[in-house]
Structure formats: C-alpha cells, structure tokens
Protein backbone atom coordinates (compact mmCIF):
# COMPACT_ATOMS: atom_id res chain seq x y z
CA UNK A 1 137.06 87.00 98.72
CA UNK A 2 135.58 84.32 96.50
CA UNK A 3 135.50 81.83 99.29
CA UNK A 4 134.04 83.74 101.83
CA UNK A 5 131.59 84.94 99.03
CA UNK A 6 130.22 81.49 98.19
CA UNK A 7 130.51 80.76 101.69
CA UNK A 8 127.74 83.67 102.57
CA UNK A 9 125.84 83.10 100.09
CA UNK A 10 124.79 79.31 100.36
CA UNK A 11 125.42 78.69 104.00
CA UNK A 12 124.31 82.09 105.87
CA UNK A 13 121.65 83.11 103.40
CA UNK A 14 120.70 79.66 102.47
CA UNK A 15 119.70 81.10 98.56
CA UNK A 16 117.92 79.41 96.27
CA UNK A 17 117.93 79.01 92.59
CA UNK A 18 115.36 82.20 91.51
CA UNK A 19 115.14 84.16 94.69
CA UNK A 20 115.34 87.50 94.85
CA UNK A 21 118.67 88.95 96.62
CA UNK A 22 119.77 92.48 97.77
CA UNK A 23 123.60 92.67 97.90
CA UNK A 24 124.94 95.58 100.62
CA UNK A 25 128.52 97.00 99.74
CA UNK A 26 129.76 96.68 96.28
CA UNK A 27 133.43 96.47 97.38
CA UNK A 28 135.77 93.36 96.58
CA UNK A 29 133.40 91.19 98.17
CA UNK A 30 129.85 92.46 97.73
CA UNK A 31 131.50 91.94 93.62
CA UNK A 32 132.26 88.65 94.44
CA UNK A 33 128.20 87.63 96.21
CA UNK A 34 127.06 88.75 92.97
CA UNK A 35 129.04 86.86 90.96
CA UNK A 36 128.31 84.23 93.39
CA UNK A 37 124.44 85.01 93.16
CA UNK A 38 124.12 85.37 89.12
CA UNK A 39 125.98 81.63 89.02
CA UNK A 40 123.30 80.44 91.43
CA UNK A 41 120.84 82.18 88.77
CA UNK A 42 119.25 84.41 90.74
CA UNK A 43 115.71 85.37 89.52
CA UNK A 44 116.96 89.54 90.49
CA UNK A 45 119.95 91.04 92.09
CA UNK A 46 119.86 94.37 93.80
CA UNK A 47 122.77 95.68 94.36
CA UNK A 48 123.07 98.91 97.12
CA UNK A 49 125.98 101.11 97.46
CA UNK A 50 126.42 104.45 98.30
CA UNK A 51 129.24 105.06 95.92
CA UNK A 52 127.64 105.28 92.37
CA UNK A 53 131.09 105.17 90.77
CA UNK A 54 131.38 101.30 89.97
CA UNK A 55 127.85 101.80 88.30
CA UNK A 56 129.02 104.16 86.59
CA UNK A 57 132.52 102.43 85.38
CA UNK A 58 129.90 99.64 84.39
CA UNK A 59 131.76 97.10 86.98
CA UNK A 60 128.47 96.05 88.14
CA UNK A 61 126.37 94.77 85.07
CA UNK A 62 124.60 91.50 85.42
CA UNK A 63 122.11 90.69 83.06
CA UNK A 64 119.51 93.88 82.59
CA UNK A 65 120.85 97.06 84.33
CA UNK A 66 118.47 98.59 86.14
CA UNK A 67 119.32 102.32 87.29
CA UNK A 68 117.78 104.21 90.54
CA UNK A 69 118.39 107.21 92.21
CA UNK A 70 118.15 106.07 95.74
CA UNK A 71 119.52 109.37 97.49
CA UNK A 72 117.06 109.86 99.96
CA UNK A 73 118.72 111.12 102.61
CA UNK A 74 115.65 111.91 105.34
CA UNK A 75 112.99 110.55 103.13
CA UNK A 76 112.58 106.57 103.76
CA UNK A 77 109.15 106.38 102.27
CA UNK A 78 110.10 107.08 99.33
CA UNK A 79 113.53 105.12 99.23
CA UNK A 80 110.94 101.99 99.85
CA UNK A 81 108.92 103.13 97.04
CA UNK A 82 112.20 103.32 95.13
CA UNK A 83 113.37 99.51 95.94
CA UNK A 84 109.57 98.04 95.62
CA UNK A 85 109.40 99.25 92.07
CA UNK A 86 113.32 97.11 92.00
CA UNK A 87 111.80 94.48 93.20
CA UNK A 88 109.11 93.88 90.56
C-alpha cells in the first residue's frame, strides 16, 4: 500500500510541495496518501470518509485536526460551504 501510495501521489497527481490535497477513502491506502502527502509537506490535507470512526480512534491526525460535520445527505450547497471553509 505504501508503494502504490507514493506512486499516486507524485506520478498521477503530480503534487507539489504546499498544495492543497483532498484524500477520498481513509482505508489502508487513503492512510498511506496521507502519510505520503504530510512527507511531501503539504500546505493542507483534507481527508473525506464516510466512516467517522478512524477520526474518532484519532488514526487520522496530521498536524492541526480540523473537525466537520459533512453529512449532507441531499443538501450539496451546503456540503461546499462545509469544504470551502476546509479549504481556507
């Protein structure tokens, strides 16, 4: 998972130092991007999962923790809202 981590990361996404990134999945390999991401010392990482239970267990905590309730089922608007205010 490491390799094909590092492997998504600077060849598909083509990241640069201080970007911005949004990481999709928080399983064995979205884990892995950010690691992969914070050593490439990204400027933010968002990380998006519909199971809040690695949050929770505090599996994913890189840098400053930012929490969101992003459960907006029918209401995109305001899930944008939600990720713009991420975002900075």
């Amino acid at each position: 998972t490491t390799s094909t981590a590092i492997g998504s990361v600077k060849k598909l996404a083509e990241f640069k130092k201080n970007e911005i990134a949004a990481v999709a999945g928080c399983g064995a390999i979205g884990l892995a991007i950010i690691k992969t991401l914070k050593y490439l010392e990204a400027k933010n990482i968002i990380a998006i999962d519909i199971d809040n239970t690695l949050n929770k267990l505090g599996a994913i905590r890189i840098g400053e923790r930012v929490e969101a309730d992003l459960d907006y089922e029918d209401d995109f608007d305001g899930w944008i809202a939600e990720m713009k205010k991420l975002i900075g």
